[in-house]
C-alpha atoms as a PDB file:
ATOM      1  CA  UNK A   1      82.524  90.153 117.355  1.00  0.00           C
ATOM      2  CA  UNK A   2      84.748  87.216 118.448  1.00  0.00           C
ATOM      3  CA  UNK A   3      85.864  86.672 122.069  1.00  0.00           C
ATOM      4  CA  UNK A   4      88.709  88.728 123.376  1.00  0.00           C
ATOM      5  CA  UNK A   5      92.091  87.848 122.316  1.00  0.00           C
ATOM      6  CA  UNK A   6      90.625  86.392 119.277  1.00  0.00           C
ATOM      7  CA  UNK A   7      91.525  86.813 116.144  1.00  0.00           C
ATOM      8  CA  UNK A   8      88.122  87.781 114.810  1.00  0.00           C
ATOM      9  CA  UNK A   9      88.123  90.359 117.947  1.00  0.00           C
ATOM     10  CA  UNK A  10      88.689  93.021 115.504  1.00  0.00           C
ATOM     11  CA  UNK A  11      88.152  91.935 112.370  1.00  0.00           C
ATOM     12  CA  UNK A  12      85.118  94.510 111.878  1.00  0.00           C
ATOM     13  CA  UNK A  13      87.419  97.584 112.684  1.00  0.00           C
ATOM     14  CA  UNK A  14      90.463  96.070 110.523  1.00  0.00           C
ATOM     15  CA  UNK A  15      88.276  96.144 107.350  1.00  0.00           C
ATOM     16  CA  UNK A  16      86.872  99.562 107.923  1.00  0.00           C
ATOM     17  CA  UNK A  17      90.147 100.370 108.499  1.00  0.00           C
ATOM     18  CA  UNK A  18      91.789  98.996 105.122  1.00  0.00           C
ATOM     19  CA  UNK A  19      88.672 100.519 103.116  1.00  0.00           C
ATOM     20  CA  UNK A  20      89.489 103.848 104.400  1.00  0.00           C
ATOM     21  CA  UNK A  21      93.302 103.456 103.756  1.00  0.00           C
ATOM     22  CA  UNK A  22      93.006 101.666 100.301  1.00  0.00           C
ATOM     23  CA  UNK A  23      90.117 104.582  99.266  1.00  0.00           C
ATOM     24  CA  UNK A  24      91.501 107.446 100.177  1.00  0.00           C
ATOM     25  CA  UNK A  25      95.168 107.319 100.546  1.00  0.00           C
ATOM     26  CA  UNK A  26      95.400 105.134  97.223  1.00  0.00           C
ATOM     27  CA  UNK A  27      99.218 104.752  96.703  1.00  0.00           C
ATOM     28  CA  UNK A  28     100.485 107.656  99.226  1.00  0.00           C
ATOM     29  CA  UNK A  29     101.608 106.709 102.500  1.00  0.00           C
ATOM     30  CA  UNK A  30     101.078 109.891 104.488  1.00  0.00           C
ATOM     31  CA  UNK A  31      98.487 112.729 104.142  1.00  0.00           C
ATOM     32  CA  UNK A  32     100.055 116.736 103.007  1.00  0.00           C
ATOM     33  CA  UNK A  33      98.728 118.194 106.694  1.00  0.00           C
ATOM     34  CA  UNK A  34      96.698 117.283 108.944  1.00  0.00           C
ATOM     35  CA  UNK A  35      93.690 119.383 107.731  1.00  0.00           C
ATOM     36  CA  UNK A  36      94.099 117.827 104.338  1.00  0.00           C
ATOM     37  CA  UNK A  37      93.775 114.455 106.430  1.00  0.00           C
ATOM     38  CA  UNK A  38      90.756 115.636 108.529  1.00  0.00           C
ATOM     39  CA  UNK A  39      88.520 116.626 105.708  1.00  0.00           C
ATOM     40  CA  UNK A  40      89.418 113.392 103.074  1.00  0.00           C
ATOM     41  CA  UNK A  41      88.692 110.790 106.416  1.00  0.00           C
ATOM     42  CA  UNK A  42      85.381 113.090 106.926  1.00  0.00           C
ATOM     43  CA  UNK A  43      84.283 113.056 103.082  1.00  0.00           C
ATOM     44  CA  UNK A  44      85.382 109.198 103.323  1.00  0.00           C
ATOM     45  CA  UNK A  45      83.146 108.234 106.156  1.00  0.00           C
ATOM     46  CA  UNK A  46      79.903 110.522 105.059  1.00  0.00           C
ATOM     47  CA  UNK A  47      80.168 108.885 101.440  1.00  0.00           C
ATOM     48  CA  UNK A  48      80.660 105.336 103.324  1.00  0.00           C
ATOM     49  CA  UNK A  49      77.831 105.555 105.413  1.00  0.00           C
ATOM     50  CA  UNK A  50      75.038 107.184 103.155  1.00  0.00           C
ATOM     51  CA  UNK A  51      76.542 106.715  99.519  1.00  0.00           C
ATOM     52  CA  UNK A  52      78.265 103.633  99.258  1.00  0.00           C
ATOM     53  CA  UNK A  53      76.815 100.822  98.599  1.00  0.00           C
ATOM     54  CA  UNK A  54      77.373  97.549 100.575  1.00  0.00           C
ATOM     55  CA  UNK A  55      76.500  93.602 100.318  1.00  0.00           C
ATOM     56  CA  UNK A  56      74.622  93.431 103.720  1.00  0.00           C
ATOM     57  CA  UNK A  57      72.020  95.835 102.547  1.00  0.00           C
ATOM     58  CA  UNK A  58      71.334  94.314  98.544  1.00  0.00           C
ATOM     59  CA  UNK A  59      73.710  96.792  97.420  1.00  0.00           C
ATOM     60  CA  UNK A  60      71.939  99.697  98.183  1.00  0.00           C
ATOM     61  CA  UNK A  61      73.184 102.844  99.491  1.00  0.00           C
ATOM     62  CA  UNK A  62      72.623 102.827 103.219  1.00  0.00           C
ATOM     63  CA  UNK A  63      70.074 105.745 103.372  1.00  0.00           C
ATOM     64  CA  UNK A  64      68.229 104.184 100.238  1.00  0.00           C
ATOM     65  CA  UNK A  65      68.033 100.998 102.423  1.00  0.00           C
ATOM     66  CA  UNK A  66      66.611 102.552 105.499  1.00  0.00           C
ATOM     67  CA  UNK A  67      64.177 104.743 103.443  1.00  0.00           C
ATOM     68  CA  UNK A  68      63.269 101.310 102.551  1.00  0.00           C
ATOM     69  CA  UNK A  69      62.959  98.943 105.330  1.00  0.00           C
ATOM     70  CA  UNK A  70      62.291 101.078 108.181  1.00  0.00           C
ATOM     71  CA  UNK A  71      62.759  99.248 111.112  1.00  0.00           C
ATOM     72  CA  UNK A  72      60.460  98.444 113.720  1.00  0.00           C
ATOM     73  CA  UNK A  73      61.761  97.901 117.223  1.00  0.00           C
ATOM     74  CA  UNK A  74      59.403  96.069 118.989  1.00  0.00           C
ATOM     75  CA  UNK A  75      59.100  97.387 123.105  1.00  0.00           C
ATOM     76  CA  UNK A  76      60.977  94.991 125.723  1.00  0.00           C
ATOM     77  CA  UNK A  77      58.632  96.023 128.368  1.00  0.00           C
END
């Protein structure tokens, strides 16, 4: 995350944002209804975040990775 008013600010949210556009809308500009909408943005974000797989995790689908490399917090205290 950048500093306010910069233009990394929101650079994270911008390219979840395009992903979800670009993957699920594909060449339409509007969704049919609302529910329509609703259930494609939910399927979107379940496959994105357990399915997909991304470049900060070596590719691997993010459950895959966690199952993994569990992580160990380590106590501040």
């Amino acid at each position: 995350m950048g500093s306010i008013g910069t233009s990394a600010d929101n650079a994270l949210a911008e390219s979840f944002n395009a992903a979800l556009k670009r993957e699920v809308l594909k060449d339409s500009k509007t969704f049919e209804n609302q529910l329509r909408c609703r259930r494609d943005v939910f399927r979107w974000c379940t496959r994105y975040n357990t399915i997909r797989r991304h470049s900060w995790c070596k590719y691997l689908a993010p459950a895959v990775f966690e199952e993994r490399c569990p992580a160990i917090l380590i106590s501040a205290s």
